[in-house]
C-alpha atoms as a PDB file:
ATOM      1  CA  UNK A   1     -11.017   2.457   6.062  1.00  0.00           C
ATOM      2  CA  UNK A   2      -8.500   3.852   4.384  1.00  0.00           C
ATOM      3  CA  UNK A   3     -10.624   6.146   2.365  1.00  0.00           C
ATOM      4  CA  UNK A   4     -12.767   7.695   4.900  1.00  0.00           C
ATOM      5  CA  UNK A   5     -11.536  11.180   6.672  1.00  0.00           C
ATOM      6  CA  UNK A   6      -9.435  10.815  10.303  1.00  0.00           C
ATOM      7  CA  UNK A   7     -11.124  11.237  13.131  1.00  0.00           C
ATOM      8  CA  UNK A   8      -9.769  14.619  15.395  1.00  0.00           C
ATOM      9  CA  UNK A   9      -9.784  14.570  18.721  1.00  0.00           C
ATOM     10  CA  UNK A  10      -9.537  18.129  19.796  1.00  0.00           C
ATOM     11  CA  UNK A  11      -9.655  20.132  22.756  1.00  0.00           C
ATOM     12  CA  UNK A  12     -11.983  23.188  22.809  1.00  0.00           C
ATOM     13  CA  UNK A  13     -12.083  25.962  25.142  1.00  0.00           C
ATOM     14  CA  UNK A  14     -14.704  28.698  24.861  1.00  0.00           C
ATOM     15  CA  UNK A  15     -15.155  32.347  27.176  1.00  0.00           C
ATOM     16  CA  UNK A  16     -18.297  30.585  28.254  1.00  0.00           C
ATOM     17  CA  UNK A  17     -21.150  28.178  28.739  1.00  0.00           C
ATOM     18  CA  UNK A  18     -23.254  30.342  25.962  1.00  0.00           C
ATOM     19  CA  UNK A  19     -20.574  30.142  23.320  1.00  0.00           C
ATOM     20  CA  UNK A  20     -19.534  26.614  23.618  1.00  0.00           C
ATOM     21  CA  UNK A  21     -23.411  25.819  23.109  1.00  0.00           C
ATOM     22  CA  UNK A  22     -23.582  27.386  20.249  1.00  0.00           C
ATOM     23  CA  UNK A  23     -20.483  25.993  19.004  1.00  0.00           C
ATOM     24  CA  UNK A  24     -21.769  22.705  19.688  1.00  0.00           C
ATOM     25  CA  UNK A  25     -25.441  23.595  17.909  1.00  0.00           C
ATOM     26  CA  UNK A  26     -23.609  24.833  14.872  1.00  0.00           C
ATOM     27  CA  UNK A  27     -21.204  22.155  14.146  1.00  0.00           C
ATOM     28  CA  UNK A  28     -22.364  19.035  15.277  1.00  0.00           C
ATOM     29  CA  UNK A  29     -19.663  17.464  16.539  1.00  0.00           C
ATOM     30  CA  UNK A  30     -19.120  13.988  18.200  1.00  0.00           C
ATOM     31  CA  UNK A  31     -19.191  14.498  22.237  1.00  0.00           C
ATOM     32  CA  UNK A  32     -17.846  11.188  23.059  1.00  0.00           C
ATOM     33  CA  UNK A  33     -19.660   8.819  25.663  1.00  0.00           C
ATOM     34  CA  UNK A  34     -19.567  11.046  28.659  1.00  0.00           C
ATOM     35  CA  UNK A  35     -19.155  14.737  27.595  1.00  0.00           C
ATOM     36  CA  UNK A  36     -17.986  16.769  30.966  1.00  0.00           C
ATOM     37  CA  UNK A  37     -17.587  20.561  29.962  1.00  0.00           C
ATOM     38  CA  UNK A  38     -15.175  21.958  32.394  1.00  0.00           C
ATOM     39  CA  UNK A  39     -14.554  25.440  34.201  1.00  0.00           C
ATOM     40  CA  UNK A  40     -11.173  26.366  34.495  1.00  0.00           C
ATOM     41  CA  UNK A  41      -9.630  30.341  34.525  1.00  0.00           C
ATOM     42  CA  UNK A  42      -9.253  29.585  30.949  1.00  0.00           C
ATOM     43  CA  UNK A  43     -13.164  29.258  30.491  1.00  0.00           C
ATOM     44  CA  UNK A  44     -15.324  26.884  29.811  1.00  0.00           C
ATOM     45  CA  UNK A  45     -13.569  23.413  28.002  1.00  0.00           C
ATOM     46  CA  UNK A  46     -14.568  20.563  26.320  1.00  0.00           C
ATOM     47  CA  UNK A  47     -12.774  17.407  24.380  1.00  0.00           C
ATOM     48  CA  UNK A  48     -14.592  17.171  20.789  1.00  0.00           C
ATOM     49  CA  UNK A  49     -14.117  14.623  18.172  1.00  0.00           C
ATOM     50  CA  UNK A  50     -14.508  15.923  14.510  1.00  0.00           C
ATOM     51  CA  UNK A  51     -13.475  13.774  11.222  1.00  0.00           C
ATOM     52  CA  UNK A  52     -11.151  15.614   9.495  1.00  0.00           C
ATOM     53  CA  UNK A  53     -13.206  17.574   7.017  1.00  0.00           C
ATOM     54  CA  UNK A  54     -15.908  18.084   9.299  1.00  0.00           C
ATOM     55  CA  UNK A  55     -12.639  19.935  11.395  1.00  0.00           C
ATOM     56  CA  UNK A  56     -12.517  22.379   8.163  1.00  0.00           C
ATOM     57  CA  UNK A  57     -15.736  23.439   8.772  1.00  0.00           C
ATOM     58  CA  UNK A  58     -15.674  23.994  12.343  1.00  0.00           C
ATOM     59  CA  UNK A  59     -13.083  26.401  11.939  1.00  0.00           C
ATOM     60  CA  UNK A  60     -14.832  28.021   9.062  1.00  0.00           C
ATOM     61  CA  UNK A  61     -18.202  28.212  10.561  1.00  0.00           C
ATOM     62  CA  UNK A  62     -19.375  31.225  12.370  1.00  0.00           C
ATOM     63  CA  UNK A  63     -19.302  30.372  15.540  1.00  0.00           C
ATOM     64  CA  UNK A  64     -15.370  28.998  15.568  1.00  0.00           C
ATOM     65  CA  UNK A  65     -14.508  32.785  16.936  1.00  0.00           C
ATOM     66  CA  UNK A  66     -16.144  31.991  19.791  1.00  0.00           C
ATOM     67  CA  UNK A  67     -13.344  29.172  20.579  1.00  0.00           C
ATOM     68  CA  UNK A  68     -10.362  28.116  20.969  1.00  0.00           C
ATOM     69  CA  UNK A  69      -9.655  24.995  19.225  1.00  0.00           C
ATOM     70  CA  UNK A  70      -6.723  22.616  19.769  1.00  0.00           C
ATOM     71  CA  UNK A  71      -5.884  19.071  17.725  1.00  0.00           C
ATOM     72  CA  UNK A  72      -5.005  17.076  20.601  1.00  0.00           C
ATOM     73  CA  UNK A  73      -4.368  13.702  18.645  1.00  0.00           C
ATOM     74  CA  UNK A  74      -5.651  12.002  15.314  1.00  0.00           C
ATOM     75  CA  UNK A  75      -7.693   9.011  16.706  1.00  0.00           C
ATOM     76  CA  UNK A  76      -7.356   7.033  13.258  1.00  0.00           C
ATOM     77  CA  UNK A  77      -4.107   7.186  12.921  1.00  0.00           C
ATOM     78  CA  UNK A  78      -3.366   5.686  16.678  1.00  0.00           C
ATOM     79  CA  UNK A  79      -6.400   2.927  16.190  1.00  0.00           C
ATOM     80  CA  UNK A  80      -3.851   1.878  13.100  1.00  0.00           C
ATOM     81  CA  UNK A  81      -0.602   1.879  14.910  1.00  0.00           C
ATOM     82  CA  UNK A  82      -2.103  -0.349  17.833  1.00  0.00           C
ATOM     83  CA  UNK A  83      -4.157  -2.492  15.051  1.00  0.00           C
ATOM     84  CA  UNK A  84      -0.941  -3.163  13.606  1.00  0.00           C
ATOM     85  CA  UNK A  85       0.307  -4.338  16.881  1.00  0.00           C
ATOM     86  CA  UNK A  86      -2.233  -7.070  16.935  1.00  0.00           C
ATOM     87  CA  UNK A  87      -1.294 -10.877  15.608  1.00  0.00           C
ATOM     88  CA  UNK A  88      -2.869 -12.917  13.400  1.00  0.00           C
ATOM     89  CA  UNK A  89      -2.776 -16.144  15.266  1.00  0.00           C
ATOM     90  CA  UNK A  90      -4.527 -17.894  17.509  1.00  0.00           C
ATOM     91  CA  UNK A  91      -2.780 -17.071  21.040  1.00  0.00           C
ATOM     92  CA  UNK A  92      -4.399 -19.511  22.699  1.00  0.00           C
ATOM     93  CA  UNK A  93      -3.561 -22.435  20.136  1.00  0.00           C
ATOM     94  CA  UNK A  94      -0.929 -23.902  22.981  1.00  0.00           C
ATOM     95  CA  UNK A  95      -3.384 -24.706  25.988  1.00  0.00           C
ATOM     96  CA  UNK A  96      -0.294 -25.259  28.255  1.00  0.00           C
ATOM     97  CA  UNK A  97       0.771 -21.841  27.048  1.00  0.00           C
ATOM     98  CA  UNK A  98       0.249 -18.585  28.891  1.00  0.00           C
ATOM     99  CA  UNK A  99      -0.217 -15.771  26.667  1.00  0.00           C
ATOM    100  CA  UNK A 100       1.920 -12.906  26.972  1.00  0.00           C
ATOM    101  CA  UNK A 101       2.002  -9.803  25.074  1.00  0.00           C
ATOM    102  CA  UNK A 102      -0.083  -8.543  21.884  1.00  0.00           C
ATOM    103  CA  UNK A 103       0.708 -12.217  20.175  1.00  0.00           C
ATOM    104  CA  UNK A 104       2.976 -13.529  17.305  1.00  0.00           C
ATOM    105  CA  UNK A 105       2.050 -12.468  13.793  1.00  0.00           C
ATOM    106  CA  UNK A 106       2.572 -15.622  11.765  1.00  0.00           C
END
């Protein structure tokens, strides 16, 4: 996993419904399972995952000055942190025990 490009979640906020479709058309990018575009004074915003070199060419393509795009948080990097968290054992192994926590790495 190590090899592939993070995954971006970023925040997008465009003047309106037109130019955030067209955004969207040109670049592809992953909506997530439920994608809500929302109105606020600001415009029209969005939450848009991107890998990391597909995040290059959103901002290059021609359609990025019709945004506003902000890296909210790198979505591989947190999925590794909390992965780390995880044990190896078998947290169940005691069956008087009651698990607590993320478990014991042994």
């Amino acid at each position: 996993m190590n090899d592939q490009p993070a995954v971006i979640r970023c925040h997008v906020v465009a003047e309106n419904a037109q130019a955030l479709r067209e955004f969207l058309y040109e670049t592809q990018p992953d909506v997530g399972c439920r994608a809500i575009a929302h109105r606020t004074p600001a415009g029209v915003e969005l939450d848009l995952y991107f890998r990391q070199d597909q995040l290059v060419q959103a901002r290059a393509s021609t359609s990025a000055s019709l945004v506003d795009i902000t890296e909210v948080e790198n979505i591989t990097e947190n999925w590794r942190t909390r992965q780390a968290e995880v044990g190896s054992g078998d947290r169940f192994a005691d069956r008087d025990a009651v698990p607590h926590g993320l478990g014991r790495k042994d």
